[in-house]
C-alpha atoms as a PDB file:
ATOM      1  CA  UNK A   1      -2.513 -25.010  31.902  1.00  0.00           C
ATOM      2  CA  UNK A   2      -5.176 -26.293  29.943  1.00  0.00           C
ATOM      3  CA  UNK A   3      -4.370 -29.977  27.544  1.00  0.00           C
ATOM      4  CA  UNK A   4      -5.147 -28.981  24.372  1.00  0.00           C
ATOM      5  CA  UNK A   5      -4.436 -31.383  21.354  1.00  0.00           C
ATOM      6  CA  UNK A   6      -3.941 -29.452  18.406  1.00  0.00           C
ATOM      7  CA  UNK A   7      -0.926 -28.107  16.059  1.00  0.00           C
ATOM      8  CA  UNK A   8       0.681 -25.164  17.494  1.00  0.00           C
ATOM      9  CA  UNK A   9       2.131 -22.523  15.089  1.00  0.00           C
ATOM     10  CA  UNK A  10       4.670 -19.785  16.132  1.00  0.00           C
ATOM     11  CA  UNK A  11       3.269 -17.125  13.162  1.00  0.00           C
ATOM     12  CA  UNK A  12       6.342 -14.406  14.365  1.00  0.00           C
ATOM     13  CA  UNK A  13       9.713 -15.323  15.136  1.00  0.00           C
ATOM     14  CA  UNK A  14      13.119 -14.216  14.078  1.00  0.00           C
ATOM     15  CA  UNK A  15      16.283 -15.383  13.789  1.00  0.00           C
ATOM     16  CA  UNK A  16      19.707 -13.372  14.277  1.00  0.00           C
ATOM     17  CA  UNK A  17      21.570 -12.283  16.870  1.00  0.00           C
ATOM     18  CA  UNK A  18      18.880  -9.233  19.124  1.00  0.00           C
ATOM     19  CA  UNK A  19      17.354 -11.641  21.143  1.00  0.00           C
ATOM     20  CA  UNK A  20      16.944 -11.249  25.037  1.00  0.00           C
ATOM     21  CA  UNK A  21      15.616 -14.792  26.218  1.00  0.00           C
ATOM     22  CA  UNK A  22      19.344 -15.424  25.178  1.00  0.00           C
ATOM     23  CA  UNK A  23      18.758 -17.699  21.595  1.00  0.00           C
ATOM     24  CA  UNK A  24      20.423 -15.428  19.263  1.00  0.00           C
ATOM     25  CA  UNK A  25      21.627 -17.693  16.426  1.00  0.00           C
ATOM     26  CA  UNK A  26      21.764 -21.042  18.752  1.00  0.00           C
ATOM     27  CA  UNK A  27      19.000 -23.470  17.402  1.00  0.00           C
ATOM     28  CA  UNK A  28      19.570 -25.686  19.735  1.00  0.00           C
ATOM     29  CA  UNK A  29      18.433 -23.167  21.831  1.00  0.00           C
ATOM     30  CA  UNK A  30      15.810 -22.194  19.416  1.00  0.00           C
ATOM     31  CA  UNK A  31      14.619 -26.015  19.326  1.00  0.00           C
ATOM     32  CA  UNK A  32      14.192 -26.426  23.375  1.00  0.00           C
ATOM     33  CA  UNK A  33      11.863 -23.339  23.417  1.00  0.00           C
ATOM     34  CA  UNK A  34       9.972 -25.176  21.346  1.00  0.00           C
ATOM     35  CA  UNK A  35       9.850 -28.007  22.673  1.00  0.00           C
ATOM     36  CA  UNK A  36       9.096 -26.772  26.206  1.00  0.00           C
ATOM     37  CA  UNK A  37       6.220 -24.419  25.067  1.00  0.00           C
ATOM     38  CA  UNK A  38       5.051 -27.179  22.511  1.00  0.00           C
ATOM     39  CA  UNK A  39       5.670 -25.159  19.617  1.00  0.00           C
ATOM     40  CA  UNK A  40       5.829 -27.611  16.284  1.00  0.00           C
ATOM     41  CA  UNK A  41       6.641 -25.267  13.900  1.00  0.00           C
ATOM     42  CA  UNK A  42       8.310 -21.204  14.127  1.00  0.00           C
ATOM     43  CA  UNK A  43       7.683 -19.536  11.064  1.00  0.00           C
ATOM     44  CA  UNK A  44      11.067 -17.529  10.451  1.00  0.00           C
ATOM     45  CA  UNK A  45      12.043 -14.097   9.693  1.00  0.00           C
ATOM     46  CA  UNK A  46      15.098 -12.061  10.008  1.00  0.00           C
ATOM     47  CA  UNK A  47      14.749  -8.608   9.584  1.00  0.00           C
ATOM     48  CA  UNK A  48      18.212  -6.792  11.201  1.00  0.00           C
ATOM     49  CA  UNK A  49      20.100  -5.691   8.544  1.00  0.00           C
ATOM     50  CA  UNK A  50      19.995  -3.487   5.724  1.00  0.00           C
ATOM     51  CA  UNK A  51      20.399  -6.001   3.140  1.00  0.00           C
ATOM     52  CA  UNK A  52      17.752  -8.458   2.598  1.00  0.00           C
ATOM     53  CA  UNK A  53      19.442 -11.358   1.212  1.00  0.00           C
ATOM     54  CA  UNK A  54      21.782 -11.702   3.792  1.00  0.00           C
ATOM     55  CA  UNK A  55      18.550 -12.052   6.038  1.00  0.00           C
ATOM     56  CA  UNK A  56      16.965 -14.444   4.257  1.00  0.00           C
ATOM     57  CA  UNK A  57      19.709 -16.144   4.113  1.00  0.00           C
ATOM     58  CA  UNK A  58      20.133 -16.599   7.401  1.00  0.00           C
ATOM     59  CA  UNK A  59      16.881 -17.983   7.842  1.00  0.00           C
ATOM     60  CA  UNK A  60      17.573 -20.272   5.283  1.00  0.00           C
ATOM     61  CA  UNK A  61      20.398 -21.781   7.411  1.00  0.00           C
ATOM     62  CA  UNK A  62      17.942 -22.425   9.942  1.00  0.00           C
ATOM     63  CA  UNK A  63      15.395 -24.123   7.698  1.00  0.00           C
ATOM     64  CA  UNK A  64      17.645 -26.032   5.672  1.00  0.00           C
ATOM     65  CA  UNK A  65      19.285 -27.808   9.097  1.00  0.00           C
ATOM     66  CA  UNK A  66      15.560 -28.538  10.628  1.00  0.00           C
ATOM     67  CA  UNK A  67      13.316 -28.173   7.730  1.00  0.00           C
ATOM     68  CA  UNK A  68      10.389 -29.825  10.395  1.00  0.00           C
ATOM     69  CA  UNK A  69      10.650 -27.376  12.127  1.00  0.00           C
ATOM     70  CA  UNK A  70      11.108 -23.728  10.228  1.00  0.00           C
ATOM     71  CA  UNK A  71       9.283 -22.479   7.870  1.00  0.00           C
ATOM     72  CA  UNK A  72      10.718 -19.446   6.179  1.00  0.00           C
ATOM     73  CA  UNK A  73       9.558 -15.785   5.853  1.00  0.00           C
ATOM     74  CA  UNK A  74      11.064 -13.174   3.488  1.00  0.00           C
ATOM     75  CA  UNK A  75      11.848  -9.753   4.279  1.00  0.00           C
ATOM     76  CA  UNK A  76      12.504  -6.848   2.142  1.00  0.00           C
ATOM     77  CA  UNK A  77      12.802  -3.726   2.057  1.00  0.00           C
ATOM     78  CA  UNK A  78      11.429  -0.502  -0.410  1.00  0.00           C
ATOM     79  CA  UNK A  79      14.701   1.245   0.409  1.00  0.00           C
ATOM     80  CA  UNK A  80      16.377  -0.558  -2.667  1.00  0.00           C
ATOM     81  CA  UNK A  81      13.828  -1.163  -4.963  1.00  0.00           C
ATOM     82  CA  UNK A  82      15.590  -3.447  -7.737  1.00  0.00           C
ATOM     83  CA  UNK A  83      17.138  -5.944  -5.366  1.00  0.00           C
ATOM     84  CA  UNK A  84      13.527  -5.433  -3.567  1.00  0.00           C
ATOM     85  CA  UNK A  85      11.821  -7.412  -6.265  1.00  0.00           C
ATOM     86  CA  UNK A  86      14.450  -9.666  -7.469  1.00  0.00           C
ATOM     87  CA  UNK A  87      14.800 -11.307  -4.115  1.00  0.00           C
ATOM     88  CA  UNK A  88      10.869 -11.481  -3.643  1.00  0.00           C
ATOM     89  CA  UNK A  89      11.726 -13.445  -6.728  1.00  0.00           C
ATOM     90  CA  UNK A  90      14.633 -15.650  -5.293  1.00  0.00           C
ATOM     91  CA  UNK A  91      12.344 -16.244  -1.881  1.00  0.00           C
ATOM     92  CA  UNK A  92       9.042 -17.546  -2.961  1.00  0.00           C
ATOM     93  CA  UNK A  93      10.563 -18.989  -6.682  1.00  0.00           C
ATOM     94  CA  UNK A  94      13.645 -20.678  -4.989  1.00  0.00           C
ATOM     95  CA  UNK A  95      13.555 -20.854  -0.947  1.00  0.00           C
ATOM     96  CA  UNK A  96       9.599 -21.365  -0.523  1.00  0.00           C
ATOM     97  CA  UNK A  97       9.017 -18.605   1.919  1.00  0.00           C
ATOM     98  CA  UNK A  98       5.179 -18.493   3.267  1.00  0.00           C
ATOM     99  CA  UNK A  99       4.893 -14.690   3.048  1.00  0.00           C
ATOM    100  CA  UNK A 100       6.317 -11.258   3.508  1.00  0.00           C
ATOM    101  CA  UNK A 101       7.492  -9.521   6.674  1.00  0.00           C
ATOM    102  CA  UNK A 102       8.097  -5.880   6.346  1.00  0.00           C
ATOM    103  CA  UNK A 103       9.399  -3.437   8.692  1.00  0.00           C
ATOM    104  CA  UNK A 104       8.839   0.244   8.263  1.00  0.00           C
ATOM    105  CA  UNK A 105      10.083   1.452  11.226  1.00  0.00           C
ATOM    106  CA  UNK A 106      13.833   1.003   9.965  1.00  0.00           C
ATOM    107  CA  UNK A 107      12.821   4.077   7.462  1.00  0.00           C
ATOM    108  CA  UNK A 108      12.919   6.561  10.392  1.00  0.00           C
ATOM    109  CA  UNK A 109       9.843   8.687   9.180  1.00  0.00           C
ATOM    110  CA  UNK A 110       6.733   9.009   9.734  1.00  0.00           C
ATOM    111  CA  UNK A 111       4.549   7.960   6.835  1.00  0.00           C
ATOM    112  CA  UNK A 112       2.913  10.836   5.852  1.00  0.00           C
ATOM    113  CA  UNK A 113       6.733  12.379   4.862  1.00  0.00           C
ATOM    114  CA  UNK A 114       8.185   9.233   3.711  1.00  0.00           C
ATOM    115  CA  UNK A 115       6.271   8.406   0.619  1.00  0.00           C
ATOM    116  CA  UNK A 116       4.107   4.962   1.103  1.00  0.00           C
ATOM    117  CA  UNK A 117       4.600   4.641  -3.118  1.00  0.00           C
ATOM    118  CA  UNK A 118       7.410   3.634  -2.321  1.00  0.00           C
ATOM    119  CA  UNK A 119       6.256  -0.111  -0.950  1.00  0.00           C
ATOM    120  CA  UNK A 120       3.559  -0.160  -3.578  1.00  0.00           C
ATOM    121  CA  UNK A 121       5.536  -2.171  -6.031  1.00  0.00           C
ATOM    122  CA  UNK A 122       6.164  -4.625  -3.669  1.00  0.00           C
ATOM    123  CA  UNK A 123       2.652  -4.932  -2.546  1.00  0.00           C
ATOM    124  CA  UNK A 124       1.560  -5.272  -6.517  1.00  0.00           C
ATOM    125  CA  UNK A 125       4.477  -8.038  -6.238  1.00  0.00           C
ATOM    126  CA  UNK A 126       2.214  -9.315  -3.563  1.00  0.00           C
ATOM    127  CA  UNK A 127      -1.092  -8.951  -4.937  1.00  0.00           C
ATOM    128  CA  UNK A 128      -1.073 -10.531  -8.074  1.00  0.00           C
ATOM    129  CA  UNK A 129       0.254 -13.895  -6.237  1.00  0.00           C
ATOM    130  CA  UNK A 130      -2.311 -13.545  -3.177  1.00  0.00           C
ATOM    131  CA  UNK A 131       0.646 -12.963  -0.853  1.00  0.00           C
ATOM    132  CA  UNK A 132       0.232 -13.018   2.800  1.00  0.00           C
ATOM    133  CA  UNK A 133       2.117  -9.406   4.366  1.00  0.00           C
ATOM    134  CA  UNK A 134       2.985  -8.943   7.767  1.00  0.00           C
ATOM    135  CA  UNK A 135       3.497  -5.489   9.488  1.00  0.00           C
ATOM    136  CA  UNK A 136       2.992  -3.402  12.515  1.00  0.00           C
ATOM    137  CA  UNK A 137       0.018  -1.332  12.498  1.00  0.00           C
ATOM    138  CA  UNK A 138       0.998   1.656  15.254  1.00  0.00           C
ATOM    139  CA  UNK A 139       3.940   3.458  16.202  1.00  0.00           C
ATOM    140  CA  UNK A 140       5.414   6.759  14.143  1.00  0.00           C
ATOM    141  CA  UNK A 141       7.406   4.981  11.380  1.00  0.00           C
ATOM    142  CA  UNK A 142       4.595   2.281  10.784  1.00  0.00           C
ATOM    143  CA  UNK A 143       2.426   1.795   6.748  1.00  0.00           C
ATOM    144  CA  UNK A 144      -0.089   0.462   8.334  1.00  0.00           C
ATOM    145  CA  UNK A 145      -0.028   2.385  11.575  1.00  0.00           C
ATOM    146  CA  UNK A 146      -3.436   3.605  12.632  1.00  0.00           C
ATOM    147  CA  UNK A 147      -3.638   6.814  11.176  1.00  0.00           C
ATOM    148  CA  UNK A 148      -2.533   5.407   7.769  1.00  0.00           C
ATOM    149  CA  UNK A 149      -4.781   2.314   7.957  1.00  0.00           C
ATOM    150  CA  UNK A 150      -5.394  -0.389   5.403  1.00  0.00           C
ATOM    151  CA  UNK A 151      -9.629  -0.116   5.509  1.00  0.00           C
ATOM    152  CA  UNK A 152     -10.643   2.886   7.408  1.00  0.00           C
ATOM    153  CA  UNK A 153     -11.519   6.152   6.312  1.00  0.00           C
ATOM    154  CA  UNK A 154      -8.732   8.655   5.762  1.00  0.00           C
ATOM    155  CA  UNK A 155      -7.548  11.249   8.374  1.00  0.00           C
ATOM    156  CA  UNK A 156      -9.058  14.859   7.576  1.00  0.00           C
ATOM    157  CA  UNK A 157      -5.070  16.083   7.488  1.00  0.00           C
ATOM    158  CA  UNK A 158      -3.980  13.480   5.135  1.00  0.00           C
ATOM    159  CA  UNK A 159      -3.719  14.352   1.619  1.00  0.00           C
ATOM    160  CA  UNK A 160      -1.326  11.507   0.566  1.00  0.00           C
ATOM    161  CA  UNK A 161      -3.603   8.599   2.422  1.00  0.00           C
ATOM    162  CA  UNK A 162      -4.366   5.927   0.169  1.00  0.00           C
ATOM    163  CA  UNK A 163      -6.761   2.187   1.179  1.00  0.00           C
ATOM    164  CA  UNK A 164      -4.221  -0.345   1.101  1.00  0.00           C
ATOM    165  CA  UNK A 165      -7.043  -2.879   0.896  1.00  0.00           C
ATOM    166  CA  UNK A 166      -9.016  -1.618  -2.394  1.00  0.00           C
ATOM    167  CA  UNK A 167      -5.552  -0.930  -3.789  1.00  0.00           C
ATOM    168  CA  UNK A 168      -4.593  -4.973  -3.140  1.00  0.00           C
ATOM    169  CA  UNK A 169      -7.751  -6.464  -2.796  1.00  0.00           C
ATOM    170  CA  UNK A 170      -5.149  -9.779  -2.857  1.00  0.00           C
ATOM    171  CA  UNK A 171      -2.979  -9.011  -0.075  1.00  0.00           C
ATOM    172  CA  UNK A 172      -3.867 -10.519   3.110  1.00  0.00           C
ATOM    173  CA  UNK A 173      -2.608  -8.458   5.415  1.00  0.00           C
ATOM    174  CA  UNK A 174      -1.460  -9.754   9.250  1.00  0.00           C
ATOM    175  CA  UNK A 175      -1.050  -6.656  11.729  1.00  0.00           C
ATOM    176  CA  UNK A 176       1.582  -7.594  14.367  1.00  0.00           C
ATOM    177  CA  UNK A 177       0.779  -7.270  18.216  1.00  0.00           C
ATOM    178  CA  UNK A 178      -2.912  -6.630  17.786  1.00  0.00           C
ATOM    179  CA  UNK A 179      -4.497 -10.046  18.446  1.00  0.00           C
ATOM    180  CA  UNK A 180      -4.273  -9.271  22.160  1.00  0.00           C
ATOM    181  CA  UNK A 181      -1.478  -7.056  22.381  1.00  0.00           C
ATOM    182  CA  UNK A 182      -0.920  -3.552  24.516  1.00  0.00           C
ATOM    183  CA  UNK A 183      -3.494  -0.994  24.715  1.00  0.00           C
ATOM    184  CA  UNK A 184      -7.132  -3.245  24.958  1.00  0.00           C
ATOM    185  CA  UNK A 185      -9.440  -1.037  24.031  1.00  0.00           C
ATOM    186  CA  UNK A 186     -11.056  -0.884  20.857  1.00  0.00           C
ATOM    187  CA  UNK A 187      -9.117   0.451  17.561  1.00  0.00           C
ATOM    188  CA  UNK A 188      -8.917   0.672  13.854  1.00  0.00           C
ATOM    189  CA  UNK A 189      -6.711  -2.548  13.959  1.00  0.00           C
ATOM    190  CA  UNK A 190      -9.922  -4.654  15.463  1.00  0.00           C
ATOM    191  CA  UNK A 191     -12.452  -2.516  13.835  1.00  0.00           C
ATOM    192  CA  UNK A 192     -10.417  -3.748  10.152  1.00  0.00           C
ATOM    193  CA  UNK A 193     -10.594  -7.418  11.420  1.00  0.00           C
ATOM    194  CA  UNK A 194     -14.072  -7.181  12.114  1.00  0.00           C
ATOM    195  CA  UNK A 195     -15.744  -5.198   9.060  1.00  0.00           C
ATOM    196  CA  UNK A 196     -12.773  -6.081   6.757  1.00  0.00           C
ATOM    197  CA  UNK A 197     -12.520  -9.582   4.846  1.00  0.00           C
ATOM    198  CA  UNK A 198      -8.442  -9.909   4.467  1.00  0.00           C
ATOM    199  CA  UNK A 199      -7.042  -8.617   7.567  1.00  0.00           C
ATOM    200  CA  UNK A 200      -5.744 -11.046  10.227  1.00  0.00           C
ATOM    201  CA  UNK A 201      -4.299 -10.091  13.864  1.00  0.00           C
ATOM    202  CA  UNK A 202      -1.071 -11.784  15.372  1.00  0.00           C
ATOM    203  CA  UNK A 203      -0.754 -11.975  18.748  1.00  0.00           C
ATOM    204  CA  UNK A 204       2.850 -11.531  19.834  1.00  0.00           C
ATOM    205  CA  UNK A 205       3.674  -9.033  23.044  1.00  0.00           C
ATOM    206  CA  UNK A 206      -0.272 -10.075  24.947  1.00  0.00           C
ATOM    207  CA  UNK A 207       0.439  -8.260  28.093  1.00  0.00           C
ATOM    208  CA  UNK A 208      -2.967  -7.337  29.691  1.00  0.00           C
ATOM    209  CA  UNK A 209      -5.619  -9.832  31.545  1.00  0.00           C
ATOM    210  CA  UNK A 210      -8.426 -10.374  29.801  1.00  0.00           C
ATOM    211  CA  UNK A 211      -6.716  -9.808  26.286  1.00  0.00           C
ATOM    212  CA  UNK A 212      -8.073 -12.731  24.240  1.00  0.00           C
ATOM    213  CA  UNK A 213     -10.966 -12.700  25.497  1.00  0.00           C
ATOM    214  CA  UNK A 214     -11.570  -9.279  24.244  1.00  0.00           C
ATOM    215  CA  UNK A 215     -10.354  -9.432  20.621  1.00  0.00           C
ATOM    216  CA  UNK A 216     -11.862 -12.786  20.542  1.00  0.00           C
ATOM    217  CA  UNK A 217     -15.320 -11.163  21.490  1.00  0.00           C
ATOM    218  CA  UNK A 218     -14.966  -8.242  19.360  1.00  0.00           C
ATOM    219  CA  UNK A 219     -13.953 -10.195  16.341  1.00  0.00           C
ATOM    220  CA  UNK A 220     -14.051 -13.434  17.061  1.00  0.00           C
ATOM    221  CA  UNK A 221     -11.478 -16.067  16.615  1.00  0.00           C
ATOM    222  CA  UNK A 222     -11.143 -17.030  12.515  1.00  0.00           C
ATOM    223  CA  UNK A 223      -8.389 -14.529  11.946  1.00  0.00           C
ATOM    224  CA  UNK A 224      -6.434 -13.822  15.066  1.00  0.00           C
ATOM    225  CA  UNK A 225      -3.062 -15.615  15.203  1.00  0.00           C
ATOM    226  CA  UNK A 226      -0.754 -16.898  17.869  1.00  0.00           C
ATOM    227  CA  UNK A 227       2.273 -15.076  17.200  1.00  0.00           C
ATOM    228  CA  UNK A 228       4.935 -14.866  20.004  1.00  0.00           C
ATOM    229  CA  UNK A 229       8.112 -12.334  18.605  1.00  0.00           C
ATOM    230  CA  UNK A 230      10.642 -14.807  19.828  1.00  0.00           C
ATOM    231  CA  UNK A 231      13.041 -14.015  20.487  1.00  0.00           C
ATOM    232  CA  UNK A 232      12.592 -10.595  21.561  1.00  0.00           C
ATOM    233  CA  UNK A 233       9.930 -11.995  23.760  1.00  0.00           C
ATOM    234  CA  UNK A 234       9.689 -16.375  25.439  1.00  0.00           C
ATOM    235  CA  UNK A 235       7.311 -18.915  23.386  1.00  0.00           C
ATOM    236  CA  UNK A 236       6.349 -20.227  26.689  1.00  0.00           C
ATOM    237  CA  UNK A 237       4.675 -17.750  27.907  1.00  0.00           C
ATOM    238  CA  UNK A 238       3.088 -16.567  24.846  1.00  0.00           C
ATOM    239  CA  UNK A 239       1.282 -19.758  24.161  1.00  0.00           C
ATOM    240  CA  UNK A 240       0.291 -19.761  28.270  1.00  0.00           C
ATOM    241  CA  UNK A 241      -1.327 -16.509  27.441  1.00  0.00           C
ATOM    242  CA  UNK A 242      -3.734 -18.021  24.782  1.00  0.00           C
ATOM    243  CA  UNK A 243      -4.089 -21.641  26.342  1.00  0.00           C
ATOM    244  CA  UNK A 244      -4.804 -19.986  29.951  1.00  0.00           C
ATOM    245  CA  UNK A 245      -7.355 -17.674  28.873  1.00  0.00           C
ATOM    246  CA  UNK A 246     -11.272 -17.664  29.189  1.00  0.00           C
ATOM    247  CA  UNK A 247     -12.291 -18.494  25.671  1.00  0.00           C
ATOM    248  CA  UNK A 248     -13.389 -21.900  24.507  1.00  0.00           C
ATOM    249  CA  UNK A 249     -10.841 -24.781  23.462  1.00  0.00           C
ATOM    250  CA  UNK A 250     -12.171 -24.629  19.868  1.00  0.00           C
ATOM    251  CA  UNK A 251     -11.068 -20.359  19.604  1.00  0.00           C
ATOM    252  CA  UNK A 252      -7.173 -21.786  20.807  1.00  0.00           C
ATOM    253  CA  UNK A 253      -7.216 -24.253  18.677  1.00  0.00           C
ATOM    254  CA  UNK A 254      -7.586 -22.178  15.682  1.00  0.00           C
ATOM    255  CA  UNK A 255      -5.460 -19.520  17.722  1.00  0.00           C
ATOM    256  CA  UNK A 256      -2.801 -21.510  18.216  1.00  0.00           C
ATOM    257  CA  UNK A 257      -2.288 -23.276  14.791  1.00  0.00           C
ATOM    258  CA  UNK A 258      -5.252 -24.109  12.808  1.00  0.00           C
ATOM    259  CA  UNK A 259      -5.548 -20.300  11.271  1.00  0.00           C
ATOM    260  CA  UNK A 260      -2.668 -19.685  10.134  1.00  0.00           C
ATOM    261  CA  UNK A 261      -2.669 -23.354   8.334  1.00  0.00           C
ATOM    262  CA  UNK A 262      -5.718 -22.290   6.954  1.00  0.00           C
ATOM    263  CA  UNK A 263      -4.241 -18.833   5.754  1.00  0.00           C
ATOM    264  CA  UNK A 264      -1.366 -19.849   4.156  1.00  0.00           C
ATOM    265  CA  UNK A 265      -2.662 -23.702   3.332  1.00  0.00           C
ATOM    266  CA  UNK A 266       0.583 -25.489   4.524  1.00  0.00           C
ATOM    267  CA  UNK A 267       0.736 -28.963   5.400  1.00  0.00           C
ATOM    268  CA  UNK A 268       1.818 -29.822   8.846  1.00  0.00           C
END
């Protein structure tokens, strides 16, 4: 694998207890993935239960133990709207979170029937502090899924379709498993990187040869993000994927670290 000296970022990882490469809630664990796949900072985000302060408190165990290594993430969620804003509040007033992870999925509908209003205050949260907002951008239960998408036109069949982007010209929105992620062909998600000036992909889940070197052709390599959803899936081999591929050593190097320092200007 190919020696390349520069910080290394994990932009998608959780805590909790779902994960399969068997770290759950051990960050011992946690900390030898790490080390092995040369990972110097995970940025942290627990999103498995229904009530988001438990969550982020969880996280916060993690960062407060190893604060050089975890950096938090909140996560909230629309489906209680009150303790929505007060702990968007609590995370980036009082734990120093980075930025928002959301999960739509957990709403079991697709968008067009579950009202998308109903994240908008959380997005205004968002917008008038220039907050960074993760989220999947495919799959039935999905905001920012392609049919709904932050920058494109609307579909014909969608009366309730609203731009995300105009709407929150502020929010800087990351879309999960697109920066070389399943299904390489070209669509909305890279088509919004490309044309679209706050829209960043993460990489998390690359499973097809040639992946990077796709996305980094089609829009080159100042917003895609290494990203490896540990621990649903191993830090080792996500950062092989980008360090092993055929792009050159300055594209990982802002792959790997020096984009997302740049997007959310932290000091490492």
């Amino acid at each position: 694998m190919a020696d390349i000296d520069t910080p290394i970022i994990d932009f998608h990882c959780h805590s909790g207890r779902w994960g399969r490469p068997n770290h759950d809630d051990d960050i011992d664990r946690y900390l030898h993935t790490m080390d092995a796949a040369g990972v110097d900072k995970s940025m942290l985000n627990c999103i498995w239960f229904g009530d988001a302060r438990r969550c982020n408190d969880v996280v916060q165990s993690f960062v407060s133990r190893h604060p050089d290594r975890f950096i938090p993430v909140a996560f909230v969620t629309p489906h209680y709207p009150d303790e929505a804003m007060e702990e968007l509040d609590r995370c980036f007033g009082e734990l120093g979170t980075k930025f928002l992870k959301i999960y739509p999925n957990y709403f079991g509908n697709n968008t067009d029937n579950y009202p998308p209003e109903q994240f908008f205050p959380i997005f205004e949260w968002c917008d008038e502090r220039g907050i960074a907002v993760m989220s999947h951008a495919y799959g039935p239960y999905n905001v920012l899924r392609q049919d709904f998408h932050i920058g494109l036109s609307a579909p014909r069949d969608n009366p309730n379709y609203v731009n995300l982007l105009d709407r929150f010209p502020n929010v800087k929105w990351v879309i999960a498993h697109k920066g070389g992620g399943p299904g390489q062909i070209p669509d909305a998600s890279l088509e919004a990187c490309r044309d679209l000036p706050n829209v960043w992909l993460e990489t998390a889940g690359s499973s097809a040869a040639g992946a990077f070197e796709y996305v980094v052709d089609t829009v080159g390599d100042d917003r895609v993000i290494y990203g490896s959803d540990v621990s649903l899936f191993d830090q080792r081999y996500e950062v092989a994927r980008v360090a092993t591929s055929d792009i050159p050593d300055e594209s990982k190097k802002k792959i790997l670290g020096l984009n997302a320092i740049k997007l959310l200007d932290l000091e490492v």
